[in-house]
Protein backbone atom coordinates (compact mmCIF):
# COMPACT_ATOMS: atom_id res chain seq x y z
CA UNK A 1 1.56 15.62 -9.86
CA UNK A 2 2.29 12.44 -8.53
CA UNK A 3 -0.81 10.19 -7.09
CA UNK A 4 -0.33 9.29 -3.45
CA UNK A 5 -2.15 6.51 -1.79
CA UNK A 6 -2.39 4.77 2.06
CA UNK A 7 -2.65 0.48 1.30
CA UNK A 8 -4.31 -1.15 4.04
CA UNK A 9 -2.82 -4.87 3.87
CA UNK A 10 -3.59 -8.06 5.66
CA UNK A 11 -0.82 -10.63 5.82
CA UNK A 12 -0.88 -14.06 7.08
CA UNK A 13 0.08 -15.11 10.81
CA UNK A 14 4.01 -14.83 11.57
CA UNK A 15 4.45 -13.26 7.99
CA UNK A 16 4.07 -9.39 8.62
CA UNK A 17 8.13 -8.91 8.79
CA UNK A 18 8.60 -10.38 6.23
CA UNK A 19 5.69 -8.85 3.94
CA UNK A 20 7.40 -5.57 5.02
CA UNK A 21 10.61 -6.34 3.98
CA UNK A 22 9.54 -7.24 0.66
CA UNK A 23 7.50 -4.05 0.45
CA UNK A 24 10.40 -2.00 1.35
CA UNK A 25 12.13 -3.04 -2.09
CA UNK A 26 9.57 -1.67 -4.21
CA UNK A 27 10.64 2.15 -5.54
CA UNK A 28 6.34 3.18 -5.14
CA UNK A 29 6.58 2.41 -1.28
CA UNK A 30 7.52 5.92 0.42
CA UNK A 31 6.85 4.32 4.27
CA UNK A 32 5.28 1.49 5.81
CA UNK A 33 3.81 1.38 9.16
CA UNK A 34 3.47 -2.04 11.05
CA UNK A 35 0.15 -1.51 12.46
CA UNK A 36 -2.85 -2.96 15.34
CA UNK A 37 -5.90 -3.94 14.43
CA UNK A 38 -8.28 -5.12 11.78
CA UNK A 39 -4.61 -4.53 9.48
CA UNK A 40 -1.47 -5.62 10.00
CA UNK A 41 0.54 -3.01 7.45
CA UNK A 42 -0.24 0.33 6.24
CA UNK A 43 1.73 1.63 3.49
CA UNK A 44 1.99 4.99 1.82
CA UNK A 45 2.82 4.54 -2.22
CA UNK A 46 3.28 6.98 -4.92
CA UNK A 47 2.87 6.43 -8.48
CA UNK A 48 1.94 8.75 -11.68
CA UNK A 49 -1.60 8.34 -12.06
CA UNK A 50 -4.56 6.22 -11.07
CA UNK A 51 -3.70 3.14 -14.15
CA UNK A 52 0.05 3.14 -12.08
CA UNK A 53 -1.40 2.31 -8.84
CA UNK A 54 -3.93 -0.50 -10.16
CA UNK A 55 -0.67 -2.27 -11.44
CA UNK A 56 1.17 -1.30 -8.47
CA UNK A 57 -1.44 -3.21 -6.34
CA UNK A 58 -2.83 -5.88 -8.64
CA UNK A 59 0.44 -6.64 -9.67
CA UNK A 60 2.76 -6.19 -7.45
CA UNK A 61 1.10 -6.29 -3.96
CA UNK A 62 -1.50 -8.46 -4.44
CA UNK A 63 0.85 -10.80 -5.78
CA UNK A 64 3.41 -11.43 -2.65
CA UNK A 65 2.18 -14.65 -1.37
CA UNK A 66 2.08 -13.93 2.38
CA UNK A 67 -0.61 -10.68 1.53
CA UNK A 68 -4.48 -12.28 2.67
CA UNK A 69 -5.99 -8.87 1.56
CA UNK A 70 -5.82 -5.01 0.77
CA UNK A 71 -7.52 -2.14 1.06
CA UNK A 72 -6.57 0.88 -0.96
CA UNK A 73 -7.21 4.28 -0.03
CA UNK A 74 -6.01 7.27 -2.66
CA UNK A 75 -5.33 10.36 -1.10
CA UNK A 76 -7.59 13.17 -2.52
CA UNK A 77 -6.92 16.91 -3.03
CA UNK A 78 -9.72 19.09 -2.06
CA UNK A 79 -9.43 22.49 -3.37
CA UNK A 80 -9.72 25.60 -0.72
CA UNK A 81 -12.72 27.27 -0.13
CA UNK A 82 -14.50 24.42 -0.97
C-alpha cells in the first residue's frame, strides 16, 4: 500500500511559481496547493514506503534551490474501532 504524505514547503520571495512548476514534474507529486500563511506550497506525494519518501524529500525537494524549508507530514491509517 502505497505511503501518502502532505509536504509543507517554504520557498523564497517571487519563487513559489516556479518551485511549483518544478514540483509538478516529479512522478511522487499527486497535487500541489499554492497556499497562505506560515507556507507557501503544500504538496501531497506518494511513494512505496517510508525509505522512498526520505529520498523523495532529501533528495529531490530539498534539493531545488528556490525551497528555504519543509515540513513533512505522513498521512497515518488508524484502524476502526480504535
Amino acid at each position: 500500500m502505497p505511503l501518502r504524505a502532505y509536504i509543507l514547503i517554504n520557498t523564497q520571495i517571487g519563487k513559489t511559481a516556479e518551485v511549483a512548476r518544478t514540483l509538478l514534474e516529479m512522478p511522487e507529486v499527486k497535487k500541489i496547493d499554492i497556499i497562505m500563511g506560515p507556507y507557501d506550497i503544500i504538496a501531497e506525494i506518494e511513494t512505496e514506503d517510508h525509505e522512498t519518501l526520505s529520498e523523495v524529500v532529501l533528495r529531490k525537494l530539498q534539493t531545488i534551490p528556490s525551497i528555504q524549508h519543509t515540513m513533512t507530514c505522513p498521512v497515518v491509517k488508524l484502524e476502526e474501532g480504535h
